[in-house]
N, C-alpha and C. Protein backbone atom coordinates (compact mmCIF):
# COMPACT_ATOMS: atom_id res chain seq x y z
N UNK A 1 -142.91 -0.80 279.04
CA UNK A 1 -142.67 -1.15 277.66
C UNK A 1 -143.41 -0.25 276.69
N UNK A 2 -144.34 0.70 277.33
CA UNK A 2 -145.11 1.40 276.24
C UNK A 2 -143.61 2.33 274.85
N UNK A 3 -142.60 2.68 276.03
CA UNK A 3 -141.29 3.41 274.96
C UNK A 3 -141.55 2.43 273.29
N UNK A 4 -141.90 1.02 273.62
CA UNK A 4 -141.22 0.38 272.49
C UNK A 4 -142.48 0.21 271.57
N UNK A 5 -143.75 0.86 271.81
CA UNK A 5 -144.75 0.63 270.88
C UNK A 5 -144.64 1.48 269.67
N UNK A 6 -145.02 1.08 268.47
CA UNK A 6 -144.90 1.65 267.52
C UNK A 6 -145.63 3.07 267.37
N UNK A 7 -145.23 4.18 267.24
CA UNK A 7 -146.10 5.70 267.31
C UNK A 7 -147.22 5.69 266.34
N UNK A 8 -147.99 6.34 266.60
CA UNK A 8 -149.29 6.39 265.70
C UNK A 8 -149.30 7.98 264.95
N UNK A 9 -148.59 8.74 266.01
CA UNK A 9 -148.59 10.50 265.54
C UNK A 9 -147.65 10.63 264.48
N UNK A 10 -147.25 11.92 264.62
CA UNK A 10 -146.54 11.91 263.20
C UNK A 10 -145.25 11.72 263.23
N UNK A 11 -144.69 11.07 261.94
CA UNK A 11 -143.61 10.47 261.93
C UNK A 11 -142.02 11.38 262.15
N UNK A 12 -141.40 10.68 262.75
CA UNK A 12 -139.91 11.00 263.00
C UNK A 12 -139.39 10.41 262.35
N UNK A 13 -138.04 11.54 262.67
CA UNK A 13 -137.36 11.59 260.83
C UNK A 13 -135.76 11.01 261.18
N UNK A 14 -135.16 9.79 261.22
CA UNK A 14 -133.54 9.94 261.71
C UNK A 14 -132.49 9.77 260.49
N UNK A 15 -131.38 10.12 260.56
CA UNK A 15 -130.25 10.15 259.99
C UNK A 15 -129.53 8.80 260.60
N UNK A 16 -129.40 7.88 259.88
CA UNK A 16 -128.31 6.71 260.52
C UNK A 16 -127.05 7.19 259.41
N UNK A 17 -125.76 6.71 260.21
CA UNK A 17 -124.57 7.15 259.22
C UNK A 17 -124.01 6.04 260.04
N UNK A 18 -123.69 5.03 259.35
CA UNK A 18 -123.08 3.05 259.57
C UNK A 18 -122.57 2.77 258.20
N UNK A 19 -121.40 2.68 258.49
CA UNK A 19 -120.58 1.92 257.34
C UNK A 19 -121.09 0.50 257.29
N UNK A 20 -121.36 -0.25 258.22
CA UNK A 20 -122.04 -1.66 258.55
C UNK A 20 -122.97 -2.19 257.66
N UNK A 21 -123.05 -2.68 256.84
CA UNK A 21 -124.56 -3.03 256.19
C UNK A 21 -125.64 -3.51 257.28
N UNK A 22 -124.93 -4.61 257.97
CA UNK A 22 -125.52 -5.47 258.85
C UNK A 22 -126.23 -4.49 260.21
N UNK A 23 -125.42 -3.64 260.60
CA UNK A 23 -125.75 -2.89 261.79
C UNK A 23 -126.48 -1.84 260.81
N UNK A 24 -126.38 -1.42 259.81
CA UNK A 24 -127.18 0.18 258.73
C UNK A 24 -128.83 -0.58 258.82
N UNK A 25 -129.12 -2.07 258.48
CA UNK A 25 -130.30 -2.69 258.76
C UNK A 25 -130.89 -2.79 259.47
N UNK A 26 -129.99 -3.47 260.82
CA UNK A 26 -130.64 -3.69 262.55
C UNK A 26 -130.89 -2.02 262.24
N UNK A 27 -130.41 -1.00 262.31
CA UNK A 27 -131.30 0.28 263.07
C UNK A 27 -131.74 0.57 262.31
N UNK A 28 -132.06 0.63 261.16
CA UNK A 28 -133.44 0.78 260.33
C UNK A 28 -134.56 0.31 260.55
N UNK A 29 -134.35 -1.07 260.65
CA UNK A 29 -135.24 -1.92 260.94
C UNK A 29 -135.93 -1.58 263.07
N UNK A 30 -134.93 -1.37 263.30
CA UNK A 30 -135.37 -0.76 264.75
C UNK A 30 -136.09 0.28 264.93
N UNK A 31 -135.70 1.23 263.63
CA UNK A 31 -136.29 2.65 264.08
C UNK A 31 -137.58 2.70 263.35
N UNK A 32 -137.68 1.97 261.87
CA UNK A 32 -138.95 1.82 261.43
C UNK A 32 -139.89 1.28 262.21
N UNK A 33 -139.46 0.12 262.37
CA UNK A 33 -140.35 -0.93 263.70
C UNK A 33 -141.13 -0.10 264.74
N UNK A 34 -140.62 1.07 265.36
CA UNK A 34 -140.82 2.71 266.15
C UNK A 34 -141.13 3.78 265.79
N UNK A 35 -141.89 3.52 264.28
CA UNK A 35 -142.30 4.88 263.37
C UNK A 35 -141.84 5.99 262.77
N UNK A 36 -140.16 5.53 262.74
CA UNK A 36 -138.95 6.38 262.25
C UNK A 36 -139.34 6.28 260.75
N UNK A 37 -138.40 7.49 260.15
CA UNK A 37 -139.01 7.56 258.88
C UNK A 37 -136.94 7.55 258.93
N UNK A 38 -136.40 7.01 258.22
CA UNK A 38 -134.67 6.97 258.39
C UNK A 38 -134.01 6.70 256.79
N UNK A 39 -133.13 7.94 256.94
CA UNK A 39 -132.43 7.54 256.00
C UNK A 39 -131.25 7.32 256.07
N UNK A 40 -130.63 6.63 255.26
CA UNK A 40 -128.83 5.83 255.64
C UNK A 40 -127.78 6.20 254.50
N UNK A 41 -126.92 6.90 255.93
CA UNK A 41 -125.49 7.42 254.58
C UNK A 41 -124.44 6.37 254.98
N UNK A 42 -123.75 5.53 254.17
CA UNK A 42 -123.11 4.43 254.28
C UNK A 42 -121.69 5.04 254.51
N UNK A 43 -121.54 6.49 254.30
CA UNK A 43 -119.74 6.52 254.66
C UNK A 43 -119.97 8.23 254.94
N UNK A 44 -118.82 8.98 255.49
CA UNK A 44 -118.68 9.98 255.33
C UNK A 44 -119.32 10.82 254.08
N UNK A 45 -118.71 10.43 253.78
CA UNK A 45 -119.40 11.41 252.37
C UNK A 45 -120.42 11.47 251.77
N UNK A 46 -121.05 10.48 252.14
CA UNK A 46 -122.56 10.61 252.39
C UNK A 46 -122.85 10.97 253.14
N UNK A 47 -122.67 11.07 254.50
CA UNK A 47 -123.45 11.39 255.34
C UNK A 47 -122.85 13.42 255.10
N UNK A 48 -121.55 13.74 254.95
CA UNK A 48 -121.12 15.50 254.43
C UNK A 48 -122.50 15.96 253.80
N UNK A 49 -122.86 15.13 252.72
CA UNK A 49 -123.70 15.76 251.54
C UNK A 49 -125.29 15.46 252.35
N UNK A 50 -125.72 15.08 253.39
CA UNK A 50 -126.56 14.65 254.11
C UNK A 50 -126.62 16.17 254.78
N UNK A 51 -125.93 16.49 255.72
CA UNK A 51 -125.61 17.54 256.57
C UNK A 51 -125.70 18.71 255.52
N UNK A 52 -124.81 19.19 254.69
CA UNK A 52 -125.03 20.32 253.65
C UNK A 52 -126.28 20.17 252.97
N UNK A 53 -127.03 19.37 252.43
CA UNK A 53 -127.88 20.01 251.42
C UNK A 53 -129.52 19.24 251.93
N UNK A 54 -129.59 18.47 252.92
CA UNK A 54 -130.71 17.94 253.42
C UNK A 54 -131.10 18.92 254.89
N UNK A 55 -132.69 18.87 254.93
CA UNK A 55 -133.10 19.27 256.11
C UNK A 55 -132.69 18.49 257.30
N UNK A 56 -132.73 18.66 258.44
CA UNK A 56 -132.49 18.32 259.98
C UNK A 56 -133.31 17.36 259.98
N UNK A 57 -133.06 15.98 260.10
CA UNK A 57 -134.17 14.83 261.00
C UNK A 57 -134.58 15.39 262.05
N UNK A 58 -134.77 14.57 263.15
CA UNK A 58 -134.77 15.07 264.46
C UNK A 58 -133.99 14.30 265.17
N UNK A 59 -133.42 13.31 264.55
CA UNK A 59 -132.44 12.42 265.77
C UNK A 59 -131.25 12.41 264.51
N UNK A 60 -130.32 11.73 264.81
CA UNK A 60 -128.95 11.43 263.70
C UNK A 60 -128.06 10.23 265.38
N UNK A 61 -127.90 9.29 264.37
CA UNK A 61 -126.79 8.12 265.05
C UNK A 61 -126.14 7.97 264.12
N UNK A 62 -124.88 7.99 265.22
CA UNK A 62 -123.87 8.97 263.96
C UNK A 62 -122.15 7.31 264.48
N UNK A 63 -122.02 6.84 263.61
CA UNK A 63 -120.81 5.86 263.58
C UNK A 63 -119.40 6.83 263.80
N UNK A 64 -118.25 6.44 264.79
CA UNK A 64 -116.83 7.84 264.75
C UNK A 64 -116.44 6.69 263.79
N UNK A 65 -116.17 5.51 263.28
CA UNK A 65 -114.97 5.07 262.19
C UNK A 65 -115.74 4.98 261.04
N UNK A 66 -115.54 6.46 260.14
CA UNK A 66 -116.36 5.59 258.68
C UNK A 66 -115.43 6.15 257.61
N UNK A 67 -115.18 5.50 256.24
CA UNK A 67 -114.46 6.14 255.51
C UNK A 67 -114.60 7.82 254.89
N UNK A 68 -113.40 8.23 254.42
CA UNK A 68 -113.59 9.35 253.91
C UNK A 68 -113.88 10.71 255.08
N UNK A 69 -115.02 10.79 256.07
CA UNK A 69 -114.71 12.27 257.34
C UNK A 69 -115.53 10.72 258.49
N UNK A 70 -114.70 11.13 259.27
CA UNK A 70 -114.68 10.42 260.71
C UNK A 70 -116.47 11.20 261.03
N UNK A 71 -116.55 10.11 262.24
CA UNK A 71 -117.76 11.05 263.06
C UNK A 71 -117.22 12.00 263.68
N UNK A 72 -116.31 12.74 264.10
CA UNK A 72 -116.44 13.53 265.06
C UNK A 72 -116.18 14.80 263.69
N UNK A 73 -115.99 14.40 263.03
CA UNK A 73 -115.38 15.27 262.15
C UNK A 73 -117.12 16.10 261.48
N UNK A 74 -118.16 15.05 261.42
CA UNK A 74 -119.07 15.32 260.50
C UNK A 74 -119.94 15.82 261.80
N UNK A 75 -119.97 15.34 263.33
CA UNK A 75 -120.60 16.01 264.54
C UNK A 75 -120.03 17.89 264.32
N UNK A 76 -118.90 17.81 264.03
CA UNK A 76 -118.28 19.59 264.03
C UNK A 76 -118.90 19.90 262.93
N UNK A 77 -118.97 19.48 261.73
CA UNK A 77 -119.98 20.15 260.74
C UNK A 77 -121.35 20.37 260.79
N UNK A 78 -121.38 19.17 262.05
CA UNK A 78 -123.16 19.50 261.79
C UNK A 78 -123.25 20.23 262.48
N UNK A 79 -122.63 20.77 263.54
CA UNK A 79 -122.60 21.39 265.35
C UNK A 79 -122.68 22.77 264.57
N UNK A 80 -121.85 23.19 263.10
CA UNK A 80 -121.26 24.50 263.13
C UNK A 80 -122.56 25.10 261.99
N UNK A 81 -123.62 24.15 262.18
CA UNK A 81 -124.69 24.91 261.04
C UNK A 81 -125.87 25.03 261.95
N UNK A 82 -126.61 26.35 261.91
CA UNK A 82 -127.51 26.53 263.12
C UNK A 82 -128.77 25.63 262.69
N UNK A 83 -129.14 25.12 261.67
CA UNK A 83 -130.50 24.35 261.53
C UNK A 83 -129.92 23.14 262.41
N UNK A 84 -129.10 22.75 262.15
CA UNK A 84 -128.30 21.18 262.81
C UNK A 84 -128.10 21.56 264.29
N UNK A 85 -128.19 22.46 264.82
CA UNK A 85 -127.61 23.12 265.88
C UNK A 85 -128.30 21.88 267.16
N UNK A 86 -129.41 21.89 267.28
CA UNK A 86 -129.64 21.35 268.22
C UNK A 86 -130.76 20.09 267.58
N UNK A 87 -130.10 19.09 267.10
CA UNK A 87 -130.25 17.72 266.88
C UNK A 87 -129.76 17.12 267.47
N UNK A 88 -130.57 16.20 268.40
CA UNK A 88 -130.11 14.92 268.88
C UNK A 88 -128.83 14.26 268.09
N UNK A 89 -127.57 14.12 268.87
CA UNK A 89 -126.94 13.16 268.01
C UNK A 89 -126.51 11.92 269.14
N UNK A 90 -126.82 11.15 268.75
CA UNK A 90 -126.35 9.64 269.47
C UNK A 90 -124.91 9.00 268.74
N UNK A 91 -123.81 9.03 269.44
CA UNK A 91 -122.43 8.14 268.73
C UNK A 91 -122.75 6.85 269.29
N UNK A 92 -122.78 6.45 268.49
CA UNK A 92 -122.72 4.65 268.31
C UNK A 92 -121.94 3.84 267.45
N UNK A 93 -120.77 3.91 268.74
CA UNK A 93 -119.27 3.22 267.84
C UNK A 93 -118.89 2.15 268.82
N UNK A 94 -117.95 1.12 268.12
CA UNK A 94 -117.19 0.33 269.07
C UNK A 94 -115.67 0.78 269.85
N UNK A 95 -115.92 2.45 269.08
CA UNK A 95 -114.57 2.86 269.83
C UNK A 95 -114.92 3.49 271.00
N UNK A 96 -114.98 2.93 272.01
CA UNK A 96 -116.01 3.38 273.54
C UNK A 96 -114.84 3.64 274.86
N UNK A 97 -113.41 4.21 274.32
CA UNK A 97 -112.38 4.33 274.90
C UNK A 97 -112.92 5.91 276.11
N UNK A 98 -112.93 6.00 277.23
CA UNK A 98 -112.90 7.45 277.98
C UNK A 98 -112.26 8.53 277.10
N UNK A 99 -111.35 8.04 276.70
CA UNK A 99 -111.41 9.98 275.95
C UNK A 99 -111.83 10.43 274.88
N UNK A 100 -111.97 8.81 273.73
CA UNK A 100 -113.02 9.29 272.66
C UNK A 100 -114.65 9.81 273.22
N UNK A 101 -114.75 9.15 274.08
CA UNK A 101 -116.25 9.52 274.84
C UNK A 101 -116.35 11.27 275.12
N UNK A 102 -115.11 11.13 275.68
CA UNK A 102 -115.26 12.91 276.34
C UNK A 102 -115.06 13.83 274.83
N UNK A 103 -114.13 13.47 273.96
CA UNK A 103 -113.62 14.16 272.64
C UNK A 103 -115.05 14.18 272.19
N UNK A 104 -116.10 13.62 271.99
CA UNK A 104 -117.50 13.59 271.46
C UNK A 104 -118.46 14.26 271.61
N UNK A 105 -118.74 14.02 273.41
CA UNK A 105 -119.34 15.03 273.91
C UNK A 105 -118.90 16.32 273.65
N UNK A 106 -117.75 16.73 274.41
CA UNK A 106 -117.37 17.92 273.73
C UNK A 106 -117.53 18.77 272.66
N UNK A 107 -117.54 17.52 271.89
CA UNK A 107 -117.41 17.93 270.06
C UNK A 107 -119.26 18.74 269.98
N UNK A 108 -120.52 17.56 270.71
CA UNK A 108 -121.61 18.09 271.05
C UNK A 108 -122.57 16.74 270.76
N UNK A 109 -121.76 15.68 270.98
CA UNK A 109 -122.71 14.36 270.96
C UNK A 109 -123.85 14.75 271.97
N UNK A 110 -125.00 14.14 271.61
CA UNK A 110 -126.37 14.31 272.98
C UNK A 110 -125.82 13.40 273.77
N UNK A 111 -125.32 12.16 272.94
CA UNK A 111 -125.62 10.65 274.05
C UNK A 111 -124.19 9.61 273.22
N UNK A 112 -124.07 8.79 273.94
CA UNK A 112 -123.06 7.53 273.40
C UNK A 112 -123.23 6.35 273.86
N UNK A 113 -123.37 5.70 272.89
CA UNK A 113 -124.02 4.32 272.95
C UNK A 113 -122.89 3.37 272.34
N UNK A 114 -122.69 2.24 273.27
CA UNK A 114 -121.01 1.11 272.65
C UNK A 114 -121.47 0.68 271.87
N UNK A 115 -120.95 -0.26 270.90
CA UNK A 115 -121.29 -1.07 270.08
C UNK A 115 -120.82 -2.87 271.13
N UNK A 116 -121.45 -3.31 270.92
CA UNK A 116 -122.60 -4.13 270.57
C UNK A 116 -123.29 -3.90 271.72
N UNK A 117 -124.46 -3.32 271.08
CA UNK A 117 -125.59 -2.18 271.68
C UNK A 117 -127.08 -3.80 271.87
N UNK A 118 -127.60 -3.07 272.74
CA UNK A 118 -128.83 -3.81 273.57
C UNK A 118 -130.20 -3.11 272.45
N UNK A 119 -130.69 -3.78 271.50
CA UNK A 119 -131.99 -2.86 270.98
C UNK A 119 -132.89 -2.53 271.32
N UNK A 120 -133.16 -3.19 272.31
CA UNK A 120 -134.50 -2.56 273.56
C UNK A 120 -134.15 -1.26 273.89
N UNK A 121 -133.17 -1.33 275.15
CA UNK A 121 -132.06 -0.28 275.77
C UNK A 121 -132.39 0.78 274.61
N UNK A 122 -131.70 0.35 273.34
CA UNK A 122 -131.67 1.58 272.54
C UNK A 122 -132.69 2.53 272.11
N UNK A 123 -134.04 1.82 271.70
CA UNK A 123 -135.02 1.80 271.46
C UNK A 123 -135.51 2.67 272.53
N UNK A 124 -135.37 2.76 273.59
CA UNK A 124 -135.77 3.26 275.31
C UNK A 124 -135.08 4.73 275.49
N UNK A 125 -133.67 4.62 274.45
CA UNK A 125 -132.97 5.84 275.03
C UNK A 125 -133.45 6.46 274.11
N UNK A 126 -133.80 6.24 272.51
CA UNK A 126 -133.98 7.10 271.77
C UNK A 126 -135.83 7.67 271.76
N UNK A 127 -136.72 7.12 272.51
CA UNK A 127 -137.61 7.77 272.64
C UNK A 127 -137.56 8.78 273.69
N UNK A 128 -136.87 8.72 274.65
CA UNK A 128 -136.31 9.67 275.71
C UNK A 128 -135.88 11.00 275.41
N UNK A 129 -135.05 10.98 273.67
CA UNK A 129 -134.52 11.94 273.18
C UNK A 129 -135.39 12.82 272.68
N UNK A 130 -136.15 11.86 271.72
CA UNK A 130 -137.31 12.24 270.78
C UNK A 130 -138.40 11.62 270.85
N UNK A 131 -139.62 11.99 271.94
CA UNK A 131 -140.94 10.96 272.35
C UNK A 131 -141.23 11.56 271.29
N UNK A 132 -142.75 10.67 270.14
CA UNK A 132 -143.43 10.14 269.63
C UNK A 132 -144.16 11.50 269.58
């Protein structure tokens, strides 16, 4: 259980992109709870203007159904800018079909996580990505 203690070093930085209010909270509230420092783009187009004119977090959980540019759409934008180049990205959608999975990876997801997600589990995979 030590994955789930709160970090004391210096803080990590994530990108959540959740159309969800309800789920944009649970992982805020998850990743703060874990010494995340997180900020939340509620649709595509927030999260476009996130990717263009903001520095690299170090992690990004990234929603594929949000209005205005899909996730896979905003994974190819971030994939095609070399600061973004190699950021953790976690998809965490309820569209958990085999070929959206493979279309993702491909695209250059790190990891994919279903929706309705375990917060421990999650909590476990994302220090794995990015320890403390």
């Amino acid at each position: 259980m030590a994955a789930l203690a709160p970090s004391s070093t210096a803080v990590r930085r994530a990108l959540v992109v959740e159309d969800d209010g309800a789920i944009a909270f649970l992982l805020r509230f998850l990743l703060e709870r874990h010494g995340w420092q997180v900020s939340v783009a509620e649709d595509g187009l927030q999260a476009m203007q996130a990717i263009e004119q903001g520095e690299p977090p170090q992690l990004v959980l990234l929603d594929a159904m949000l209005p205005v540019h899909d996730g896979l759409t905003l994974l190819a934008r971030l994939r095609s800018l070399p600061q973004w180049k190699d950021v953790p990205v976690v998809m965490l959608t309820a569209k958990g079909d085999e070929g959206f999975v493979a279309r993702a990876m491909a695209a250059g997801a790190t990891d994919f996580v279903a929706k309705p997600f375990d917060a421990i589990q999650l909590a476990e995979r994302l220090e794995k990505l990015v320890p403390a």
